[in-house]
Protein backbone atom coordinates (compact mmCIF):
# COMPACT_ATOMS: atom_id res chain seq x y z
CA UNK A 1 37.84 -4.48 27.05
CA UNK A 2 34.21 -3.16 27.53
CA UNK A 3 33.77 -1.40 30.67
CA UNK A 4 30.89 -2.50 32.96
CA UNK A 5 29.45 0.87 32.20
CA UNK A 6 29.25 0.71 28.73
CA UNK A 7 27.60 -2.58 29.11
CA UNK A 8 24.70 -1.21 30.75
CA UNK A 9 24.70 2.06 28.50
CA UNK A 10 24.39 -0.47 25.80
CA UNK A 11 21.46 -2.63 27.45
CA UNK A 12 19.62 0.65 27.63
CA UNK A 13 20.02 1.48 24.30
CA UNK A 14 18.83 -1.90 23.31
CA UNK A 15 15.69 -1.71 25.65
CA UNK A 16 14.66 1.63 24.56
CA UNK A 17 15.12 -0.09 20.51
CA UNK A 18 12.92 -2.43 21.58
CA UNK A 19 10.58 -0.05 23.12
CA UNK A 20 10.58 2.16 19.87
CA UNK A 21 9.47 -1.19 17.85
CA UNK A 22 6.66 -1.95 20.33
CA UNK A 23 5.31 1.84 19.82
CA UNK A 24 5.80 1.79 15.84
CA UNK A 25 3.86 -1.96 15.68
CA UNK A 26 1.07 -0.10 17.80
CA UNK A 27 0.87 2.59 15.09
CA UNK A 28 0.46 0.52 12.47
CA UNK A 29 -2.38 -1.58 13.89
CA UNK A 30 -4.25 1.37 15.07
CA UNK A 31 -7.51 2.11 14.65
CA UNK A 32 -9.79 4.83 16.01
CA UNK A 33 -13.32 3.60 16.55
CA UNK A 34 -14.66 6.73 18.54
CA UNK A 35 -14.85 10.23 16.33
CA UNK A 36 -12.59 13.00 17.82
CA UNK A 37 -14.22 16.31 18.31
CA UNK A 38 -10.75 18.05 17.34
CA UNK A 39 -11.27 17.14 14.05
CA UNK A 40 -13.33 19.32 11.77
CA UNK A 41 -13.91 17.31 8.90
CA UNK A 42 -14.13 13.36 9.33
CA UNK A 43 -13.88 10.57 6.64
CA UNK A 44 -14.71 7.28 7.99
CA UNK A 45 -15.43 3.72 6.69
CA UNK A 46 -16.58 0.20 8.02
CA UNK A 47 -14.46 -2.46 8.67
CA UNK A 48 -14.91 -5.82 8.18
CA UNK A 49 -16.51 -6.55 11.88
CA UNK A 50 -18.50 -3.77 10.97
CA UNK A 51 -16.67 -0.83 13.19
CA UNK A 52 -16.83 2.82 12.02
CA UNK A 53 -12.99 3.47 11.43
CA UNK A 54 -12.44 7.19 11.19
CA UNK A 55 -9.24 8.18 9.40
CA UNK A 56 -8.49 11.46 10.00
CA UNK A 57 -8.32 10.72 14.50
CA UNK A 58 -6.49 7.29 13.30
CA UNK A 59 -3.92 9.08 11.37
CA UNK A 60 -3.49 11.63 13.98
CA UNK A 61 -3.35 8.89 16.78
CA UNK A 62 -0.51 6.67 14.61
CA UNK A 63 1.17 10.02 14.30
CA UNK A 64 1.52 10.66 17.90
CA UNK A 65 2.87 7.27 18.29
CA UNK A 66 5.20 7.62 15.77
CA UNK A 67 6.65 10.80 17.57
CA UNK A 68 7.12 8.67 20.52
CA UNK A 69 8.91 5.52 18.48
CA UNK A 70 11.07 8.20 17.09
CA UNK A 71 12.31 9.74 19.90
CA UNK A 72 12.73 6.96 21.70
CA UNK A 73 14.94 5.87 18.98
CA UNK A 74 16.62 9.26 19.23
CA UNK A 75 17.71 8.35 22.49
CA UNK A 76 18.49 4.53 21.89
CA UNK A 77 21.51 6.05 19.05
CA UNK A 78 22.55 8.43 21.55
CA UNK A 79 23.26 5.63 24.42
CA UNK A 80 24.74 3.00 21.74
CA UNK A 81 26.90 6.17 20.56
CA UNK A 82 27.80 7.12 24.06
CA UNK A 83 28.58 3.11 24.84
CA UNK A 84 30.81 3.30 21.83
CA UNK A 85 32.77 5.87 22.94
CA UNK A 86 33.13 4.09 26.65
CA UNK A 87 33.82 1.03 25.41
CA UNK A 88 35.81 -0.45 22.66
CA UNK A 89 33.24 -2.51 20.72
């Protein structure tokens, strides 16, 4: 029998899944428009609206939203694992 617990350890896992997908779908649409004055060097092209896309401060923006997706998926495994244990799935 699953415990009431491990129900709602399990819904929080699922929400923070879901929450991981909606940050690594942002990363992958992307696109910095403004140039970042942390960047030395900057490669940029235009789209096809006609937008300077810079790729270095788009690569660095996906890859902080990466991080994010990731450890929010960290912490999605640890709740399903810790529902797991509660619960006898």
């Amino acid at each position: 029998m699953i415990t009431d617990v491990a129900k709602q350890i399990l819904c929080v896992s699922v929400v923070l899944s879901a929450a991981s997908a909606c940050f690594w779908f942002a990363a992958s649409i992307t696109k910095v428009t403004k140039e970042d004055p942390s960047i030395g060097i900057e490669s940029h092209y235009k789209d096809k609206k006609g937008r300077d896309i810079y790729i270095n401060a788009t690569a660095k923006r996906q890859s902080k939203l990466n991080a994010v997706a990731a450890f929010l998926l960290g912490l999605s495994i640890i709740f399903y694992v810790i529902a797991l244990k509660l619960g006898s799935f």
